[in-house]
N, C-alpha and C. Protein backbone atom coordinates (compact mmCIF):
# COMPACT_ATOMS: atom_id res chain seq x y z
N UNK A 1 -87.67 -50.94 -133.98
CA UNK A 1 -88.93 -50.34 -134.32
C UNK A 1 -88.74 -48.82 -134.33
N UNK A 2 -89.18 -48.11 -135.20
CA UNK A 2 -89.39 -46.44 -135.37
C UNK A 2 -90.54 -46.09 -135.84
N UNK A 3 -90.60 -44.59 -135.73
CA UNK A 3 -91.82 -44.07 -136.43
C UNK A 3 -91.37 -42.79 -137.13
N UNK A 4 -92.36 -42.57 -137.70
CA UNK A 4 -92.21 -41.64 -138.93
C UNK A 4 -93.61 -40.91 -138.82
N UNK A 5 -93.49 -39.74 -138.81
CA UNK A 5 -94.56 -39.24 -139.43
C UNK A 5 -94.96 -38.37 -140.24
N UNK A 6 -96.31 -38.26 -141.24
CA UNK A 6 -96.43 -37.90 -142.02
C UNK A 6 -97.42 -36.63 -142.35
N UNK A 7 -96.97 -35.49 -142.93
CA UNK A 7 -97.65 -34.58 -143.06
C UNK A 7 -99.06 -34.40 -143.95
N UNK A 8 -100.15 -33.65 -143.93
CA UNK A 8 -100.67 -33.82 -144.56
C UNK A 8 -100.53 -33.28 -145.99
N UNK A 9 -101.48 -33.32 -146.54
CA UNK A 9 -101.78 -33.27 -148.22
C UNK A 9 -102.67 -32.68 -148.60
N UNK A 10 -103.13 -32.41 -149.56
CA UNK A 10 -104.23 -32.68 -150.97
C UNK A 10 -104.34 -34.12 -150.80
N UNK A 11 -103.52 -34.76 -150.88
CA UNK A 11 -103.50 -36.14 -151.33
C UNK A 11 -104.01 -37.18 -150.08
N UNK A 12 -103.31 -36.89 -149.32
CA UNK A 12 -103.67 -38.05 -147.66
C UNK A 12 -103.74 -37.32 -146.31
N UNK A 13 -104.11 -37.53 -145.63
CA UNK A 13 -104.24 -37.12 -144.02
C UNK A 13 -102.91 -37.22 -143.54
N UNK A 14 -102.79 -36.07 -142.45
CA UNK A 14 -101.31 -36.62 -141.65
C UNK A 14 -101.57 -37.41 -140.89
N UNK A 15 -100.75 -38.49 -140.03
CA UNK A 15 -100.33 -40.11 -139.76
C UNK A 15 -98.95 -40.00 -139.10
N UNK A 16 -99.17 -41.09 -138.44
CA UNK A 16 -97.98 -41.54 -137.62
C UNK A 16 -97.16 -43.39 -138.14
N UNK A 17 -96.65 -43.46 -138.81
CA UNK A 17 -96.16 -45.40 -139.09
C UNK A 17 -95.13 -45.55 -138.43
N UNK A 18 -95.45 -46.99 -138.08
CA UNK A 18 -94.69 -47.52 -136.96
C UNK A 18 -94.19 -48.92 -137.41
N UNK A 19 -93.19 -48.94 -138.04
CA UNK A 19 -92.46 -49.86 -138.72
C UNK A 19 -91.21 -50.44 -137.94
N UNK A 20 -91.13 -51.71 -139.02
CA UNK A 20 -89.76 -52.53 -138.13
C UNK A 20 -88.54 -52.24 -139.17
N UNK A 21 -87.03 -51.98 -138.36
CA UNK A 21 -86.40 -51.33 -139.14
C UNK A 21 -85.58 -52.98 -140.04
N UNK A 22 -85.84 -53.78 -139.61
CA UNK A 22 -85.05 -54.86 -140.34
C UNK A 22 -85.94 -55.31 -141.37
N UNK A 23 -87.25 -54.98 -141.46
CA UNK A 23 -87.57 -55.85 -142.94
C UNK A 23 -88.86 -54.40 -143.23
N UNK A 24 -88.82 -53.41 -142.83
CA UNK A 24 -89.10 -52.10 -143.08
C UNK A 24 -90.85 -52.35 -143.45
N UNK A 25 -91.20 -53.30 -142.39
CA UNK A 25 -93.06 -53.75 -142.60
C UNK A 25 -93.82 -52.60 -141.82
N UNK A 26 -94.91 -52.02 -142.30
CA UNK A 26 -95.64 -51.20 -141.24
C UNK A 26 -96.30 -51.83 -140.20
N UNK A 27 -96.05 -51.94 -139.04
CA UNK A 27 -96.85 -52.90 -137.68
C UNK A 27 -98.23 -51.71 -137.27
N UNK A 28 -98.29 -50.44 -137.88
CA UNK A 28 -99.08 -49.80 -137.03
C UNK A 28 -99.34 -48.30 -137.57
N UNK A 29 -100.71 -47.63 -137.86
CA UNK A 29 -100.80 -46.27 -138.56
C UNK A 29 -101.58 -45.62 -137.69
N UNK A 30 -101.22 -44.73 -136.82
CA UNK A 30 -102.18 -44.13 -136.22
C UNK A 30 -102.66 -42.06 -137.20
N UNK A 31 -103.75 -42.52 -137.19
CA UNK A 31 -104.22 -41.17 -138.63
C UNK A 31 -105.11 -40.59 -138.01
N UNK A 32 -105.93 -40.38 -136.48
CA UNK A 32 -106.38 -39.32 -135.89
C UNK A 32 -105.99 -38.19 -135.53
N UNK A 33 -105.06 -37.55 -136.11
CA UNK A 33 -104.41 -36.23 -135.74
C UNK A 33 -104.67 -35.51 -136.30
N UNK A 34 -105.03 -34.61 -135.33
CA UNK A 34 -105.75 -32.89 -135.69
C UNK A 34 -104.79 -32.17 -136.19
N UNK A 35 -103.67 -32.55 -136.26
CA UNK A 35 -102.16 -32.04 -137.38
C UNK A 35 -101.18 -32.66 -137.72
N UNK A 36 -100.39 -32.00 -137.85
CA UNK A 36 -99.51 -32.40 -138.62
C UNK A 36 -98.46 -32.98 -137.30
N UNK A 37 -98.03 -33.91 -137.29
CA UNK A 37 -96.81 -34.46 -136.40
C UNK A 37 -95.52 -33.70 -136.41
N UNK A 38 -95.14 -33.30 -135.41
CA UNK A 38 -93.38 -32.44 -135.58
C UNK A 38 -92.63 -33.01 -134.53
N UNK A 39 -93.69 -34.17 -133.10
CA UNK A 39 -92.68 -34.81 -132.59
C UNK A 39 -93.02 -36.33 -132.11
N UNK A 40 -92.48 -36.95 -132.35
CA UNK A 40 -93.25 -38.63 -131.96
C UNK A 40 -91.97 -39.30 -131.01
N UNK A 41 -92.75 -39.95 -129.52
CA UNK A 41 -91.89 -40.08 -128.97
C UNK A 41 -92.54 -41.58 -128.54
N UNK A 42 -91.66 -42.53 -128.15
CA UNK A 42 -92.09 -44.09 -127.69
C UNK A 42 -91.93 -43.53 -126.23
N UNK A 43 -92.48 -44.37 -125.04
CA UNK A 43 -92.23 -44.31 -124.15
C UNK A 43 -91.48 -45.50 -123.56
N UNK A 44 -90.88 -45.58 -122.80
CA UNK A 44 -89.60 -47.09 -122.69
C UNK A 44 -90.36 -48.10 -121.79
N UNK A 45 -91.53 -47.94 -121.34
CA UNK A 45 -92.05 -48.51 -120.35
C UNK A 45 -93.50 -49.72 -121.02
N UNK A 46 -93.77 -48.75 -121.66
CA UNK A 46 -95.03 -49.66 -122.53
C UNK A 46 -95.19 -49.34 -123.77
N UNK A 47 -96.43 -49.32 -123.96
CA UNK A 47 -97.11 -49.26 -125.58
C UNK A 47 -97.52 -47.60 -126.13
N UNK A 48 -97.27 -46.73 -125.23
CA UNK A 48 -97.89 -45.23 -125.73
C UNK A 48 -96.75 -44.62 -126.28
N UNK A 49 -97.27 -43.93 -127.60
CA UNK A 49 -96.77 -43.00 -127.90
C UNK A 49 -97.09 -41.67 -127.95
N UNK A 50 -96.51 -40.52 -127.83
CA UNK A 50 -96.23 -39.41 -127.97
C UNK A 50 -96.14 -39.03 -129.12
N UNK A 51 -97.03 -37.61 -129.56
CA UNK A 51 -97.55 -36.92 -130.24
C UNK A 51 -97.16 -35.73 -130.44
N UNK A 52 -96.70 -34.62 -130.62
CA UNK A 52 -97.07 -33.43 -130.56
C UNK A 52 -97.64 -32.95 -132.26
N UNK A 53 -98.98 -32.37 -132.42
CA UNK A 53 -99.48 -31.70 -133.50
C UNK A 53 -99.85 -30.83 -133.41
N UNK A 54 -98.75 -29.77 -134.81
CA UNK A 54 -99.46 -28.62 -135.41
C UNK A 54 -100.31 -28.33 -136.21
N UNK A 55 -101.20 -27.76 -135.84
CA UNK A 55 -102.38 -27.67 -136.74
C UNK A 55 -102.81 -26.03 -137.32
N UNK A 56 -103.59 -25.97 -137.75
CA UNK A 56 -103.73 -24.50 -138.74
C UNK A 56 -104.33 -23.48 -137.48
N UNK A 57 -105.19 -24.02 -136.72
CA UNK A 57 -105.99 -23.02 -135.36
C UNK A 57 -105.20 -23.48 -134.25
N UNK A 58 -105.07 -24.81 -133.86
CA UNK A 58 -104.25 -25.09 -132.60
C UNK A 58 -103.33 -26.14 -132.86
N UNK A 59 -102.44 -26.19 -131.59
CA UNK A 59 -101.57 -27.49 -131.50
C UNK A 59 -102.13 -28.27 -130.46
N UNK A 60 -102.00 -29.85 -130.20
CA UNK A 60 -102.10 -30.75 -129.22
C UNK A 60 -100.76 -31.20 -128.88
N UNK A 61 -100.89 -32.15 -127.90
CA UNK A 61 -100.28 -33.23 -127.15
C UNK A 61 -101.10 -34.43 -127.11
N UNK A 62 -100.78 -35.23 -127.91
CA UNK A 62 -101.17 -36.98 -127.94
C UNK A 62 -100.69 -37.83 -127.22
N UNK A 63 -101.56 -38.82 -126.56
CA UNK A 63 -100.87 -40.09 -126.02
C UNK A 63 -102.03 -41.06 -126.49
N UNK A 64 -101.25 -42.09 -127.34
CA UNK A 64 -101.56 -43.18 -128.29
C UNK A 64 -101.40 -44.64 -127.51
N UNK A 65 -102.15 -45.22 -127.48
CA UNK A 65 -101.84 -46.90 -127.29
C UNK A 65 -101.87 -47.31 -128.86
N UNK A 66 -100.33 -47.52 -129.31
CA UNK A 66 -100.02 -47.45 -130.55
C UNK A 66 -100.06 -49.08 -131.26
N UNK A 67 -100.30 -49.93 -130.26
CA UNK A 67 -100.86 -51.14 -130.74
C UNK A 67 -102.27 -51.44 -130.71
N UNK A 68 -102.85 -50.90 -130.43
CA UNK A 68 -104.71 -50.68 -130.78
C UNK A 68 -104.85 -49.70 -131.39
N UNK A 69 -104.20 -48.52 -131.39
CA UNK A 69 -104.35 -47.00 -132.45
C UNK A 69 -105.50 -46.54 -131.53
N UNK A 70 -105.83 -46.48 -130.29
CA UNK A 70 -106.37 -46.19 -129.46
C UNK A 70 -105.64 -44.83 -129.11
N UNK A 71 -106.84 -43.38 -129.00
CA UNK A 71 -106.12 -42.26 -128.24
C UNK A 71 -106.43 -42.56 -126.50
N UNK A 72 -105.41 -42.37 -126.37
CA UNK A 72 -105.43 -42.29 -124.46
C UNK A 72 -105.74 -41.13 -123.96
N UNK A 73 -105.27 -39.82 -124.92
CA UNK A 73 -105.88 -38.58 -123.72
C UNK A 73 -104.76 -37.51 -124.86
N UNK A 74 -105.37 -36.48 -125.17
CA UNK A 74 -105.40 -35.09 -125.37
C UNK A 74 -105.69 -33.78 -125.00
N UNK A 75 -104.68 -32.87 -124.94
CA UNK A 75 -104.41 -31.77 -124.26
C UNK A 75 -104.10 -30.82 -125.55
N UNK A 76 -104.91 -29.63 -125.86
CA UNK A 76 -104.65 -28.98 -126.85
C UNK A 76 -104.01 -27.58 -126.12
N UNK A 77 -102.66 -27.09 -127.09
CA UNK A 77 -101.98 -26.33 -126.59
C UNK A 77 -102.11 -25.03 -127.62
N UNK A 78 -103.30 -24.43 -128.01
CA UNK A 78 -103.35 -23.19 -128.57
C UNK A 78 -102.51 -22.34 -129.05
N UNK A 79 -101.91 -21.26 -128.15
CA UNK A 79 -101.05 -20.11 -128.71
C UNK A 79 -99.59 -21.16 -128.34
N UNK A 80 -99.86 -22.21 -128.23
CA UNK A 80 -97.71 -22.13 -128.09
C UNK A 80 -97.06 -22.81 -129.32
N UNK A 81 -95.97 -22.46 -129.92
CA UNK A 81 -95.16 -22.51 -130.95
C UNK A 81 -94.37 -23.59 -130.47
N UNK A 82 -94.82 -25.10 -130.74
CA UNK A 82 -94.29 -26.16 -130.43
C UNK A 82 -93.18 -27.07 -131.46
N UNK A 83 -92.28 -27.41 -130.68
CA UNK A 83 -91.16 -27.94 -131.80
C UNK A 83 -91.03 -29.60 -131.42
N UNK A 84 -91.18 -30.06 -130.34
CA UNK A 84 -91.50 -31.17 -129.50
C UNK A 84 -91.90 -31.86 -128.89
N UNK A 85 -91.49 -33.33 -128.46
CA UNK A 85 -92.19 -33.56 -127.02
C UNK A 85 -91.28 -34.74 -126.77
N UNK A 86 -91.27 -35.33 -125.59
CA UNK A 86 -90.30 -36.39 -125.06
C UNK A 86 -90.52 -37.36 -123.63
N UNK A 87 -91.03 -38.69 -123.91
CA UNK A 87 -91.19 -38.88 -122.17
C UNK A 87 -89.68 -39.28 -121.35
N UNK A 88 -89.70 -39.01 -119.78
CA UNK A 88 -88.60 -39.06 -119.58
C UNK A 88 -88.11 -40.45 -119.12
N UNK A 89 -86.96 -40.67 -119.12
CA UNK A 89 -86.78 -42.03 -118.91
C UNK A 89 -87.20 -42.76 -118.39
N UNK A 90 -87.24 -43.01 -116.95
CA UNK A 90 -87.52 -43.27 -115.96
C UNK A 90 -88.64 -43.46 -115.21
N UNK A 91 -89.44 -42.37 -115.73
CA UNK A 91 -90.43 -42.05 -114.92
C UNK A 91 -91.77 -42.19 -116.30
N UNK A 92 -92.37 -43.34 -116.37
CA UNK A 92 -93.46 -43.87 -117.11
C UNK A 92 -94.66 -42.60 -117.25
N UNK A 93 -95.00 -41.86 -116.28
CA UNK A 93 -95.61 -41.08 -116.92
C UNK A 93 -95.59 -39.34 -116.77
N UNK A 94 -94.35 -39.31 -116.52
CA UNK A 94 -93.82 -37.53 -117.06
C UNK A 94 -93.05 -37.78 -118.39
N UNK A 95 -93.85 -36.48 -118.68
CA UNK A 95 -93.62 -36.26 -120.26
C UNK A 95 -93.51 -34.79 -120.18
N UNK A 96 -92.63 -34.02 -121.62
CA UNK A 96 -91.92 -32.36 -121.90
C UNK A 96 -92.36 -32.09 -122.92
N UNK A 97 -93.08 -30.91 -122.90
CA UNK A 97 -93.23 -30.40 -124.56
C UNK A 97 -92.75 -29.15 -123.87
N UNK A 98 -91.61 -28.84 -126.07
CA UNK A 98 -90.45 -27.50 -125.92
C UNK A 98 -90.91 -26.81 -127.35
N UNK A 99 -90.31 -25.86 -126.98
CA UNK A 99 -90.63 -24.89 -128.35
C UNK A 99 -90.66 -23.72 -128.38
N UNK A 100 -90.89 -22.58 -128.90
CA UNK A 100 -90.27 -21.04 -128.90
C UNK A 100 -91.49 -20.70 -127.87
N UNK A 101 -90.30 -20.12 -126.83
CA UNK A 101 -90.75 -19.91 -125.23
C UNK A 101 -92.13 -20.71 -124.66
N UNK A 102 -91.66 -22.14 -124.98
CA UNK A 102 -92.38 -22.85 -124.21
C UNK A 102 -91.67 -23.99 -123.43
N UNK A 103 -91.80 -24.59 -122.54
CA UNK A 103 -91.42 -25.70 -121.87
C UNK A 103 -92.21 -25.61 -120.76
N UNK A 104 -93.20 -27.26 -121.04
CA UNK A 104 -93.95 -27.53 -119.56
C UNK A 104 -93.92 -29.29 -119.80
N UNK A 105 -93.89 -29.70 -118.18
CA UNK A 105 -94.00 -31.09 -118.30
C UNK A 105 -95.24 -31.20 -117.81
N UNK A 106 -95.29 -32.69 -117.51
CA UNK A 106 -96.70 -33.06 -117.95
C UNK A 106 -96.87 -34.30 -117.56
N UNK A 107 -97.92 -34.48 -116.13
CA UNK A 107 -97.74 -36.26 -116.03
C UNK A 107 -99.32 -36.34 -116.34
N UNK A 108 -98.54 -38.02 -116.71
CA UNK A 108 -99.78 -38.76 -117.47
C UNK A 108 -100.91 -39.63 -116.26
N UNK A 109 -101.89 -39.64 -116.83
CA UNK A 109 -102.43 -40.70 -115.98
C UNK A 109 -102.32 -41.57 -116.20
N UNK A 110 -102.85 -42.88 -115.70
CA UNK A 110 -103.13 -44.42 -116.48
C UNK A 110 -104.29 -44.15 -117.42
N UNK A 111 -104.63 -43.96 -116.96
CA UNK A 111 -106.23 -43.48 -117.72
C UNK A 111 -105.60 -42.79 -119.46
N UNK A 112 -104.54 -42.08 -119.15
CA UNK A 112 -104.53 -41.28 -120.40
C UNK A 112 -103.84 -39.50 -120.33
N UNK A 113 -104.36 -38.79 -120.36
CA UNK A 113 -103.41 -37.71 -120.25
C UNK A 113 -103.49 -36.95 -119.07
């Protein structure tokens, strides 16, 4: 399984697809994002994914229950120049967003962000 995501348009909204790589079917579109996607991360533990969007006034941090397309919790990150985000192995709910002079982690709740 991977994801891809997609910038916006004239034409369509930016989006996140979440496809299977052996018969390349979409299982899943999540299209509530206040930007454009620059980092999408699975988490190894369950069903959320990771977000980071740039947008024209601000950037966020997303966490998705990516089999309902359910948002779990958002954190908008204003002035920082974001290139990423990543949860860490191990630990189900710390998560990193990086980017020109930024790096902060970030634990999640159950609840969401």
């Amino acid at each position: 399984m991977v994801a891809s995501g997609q910038v916006s348009s004239e034409h369509q909204e930016a989006s996140v697809n979440i496809w299977l790589i052996e018969s390349l079917q979409t299982i899943a579109v999540i299209d509530q994002m206040l930007g454009n996607p620059v980092s999408i991360a699975f988490s190894a533990h369950d069903f959320v994914l990771l977000t980071v969007e740039v947008g024209v006034e601000e950037n966020s941090l997303s966490f998705w229950d990516w089999e309902s397309d359910a948002l779990l919790g958002r954190v908008q990150l204003n002035e920082e120049r974001l290139t990423g985000g990543a949860f860490h192995p191990h630990e189900a709910d710390l998560a990193v967003t990086f980017g020109v002079h930024h790096l902060s982690f970030w634990r999640r709740k159950r609840t969401g962000s």
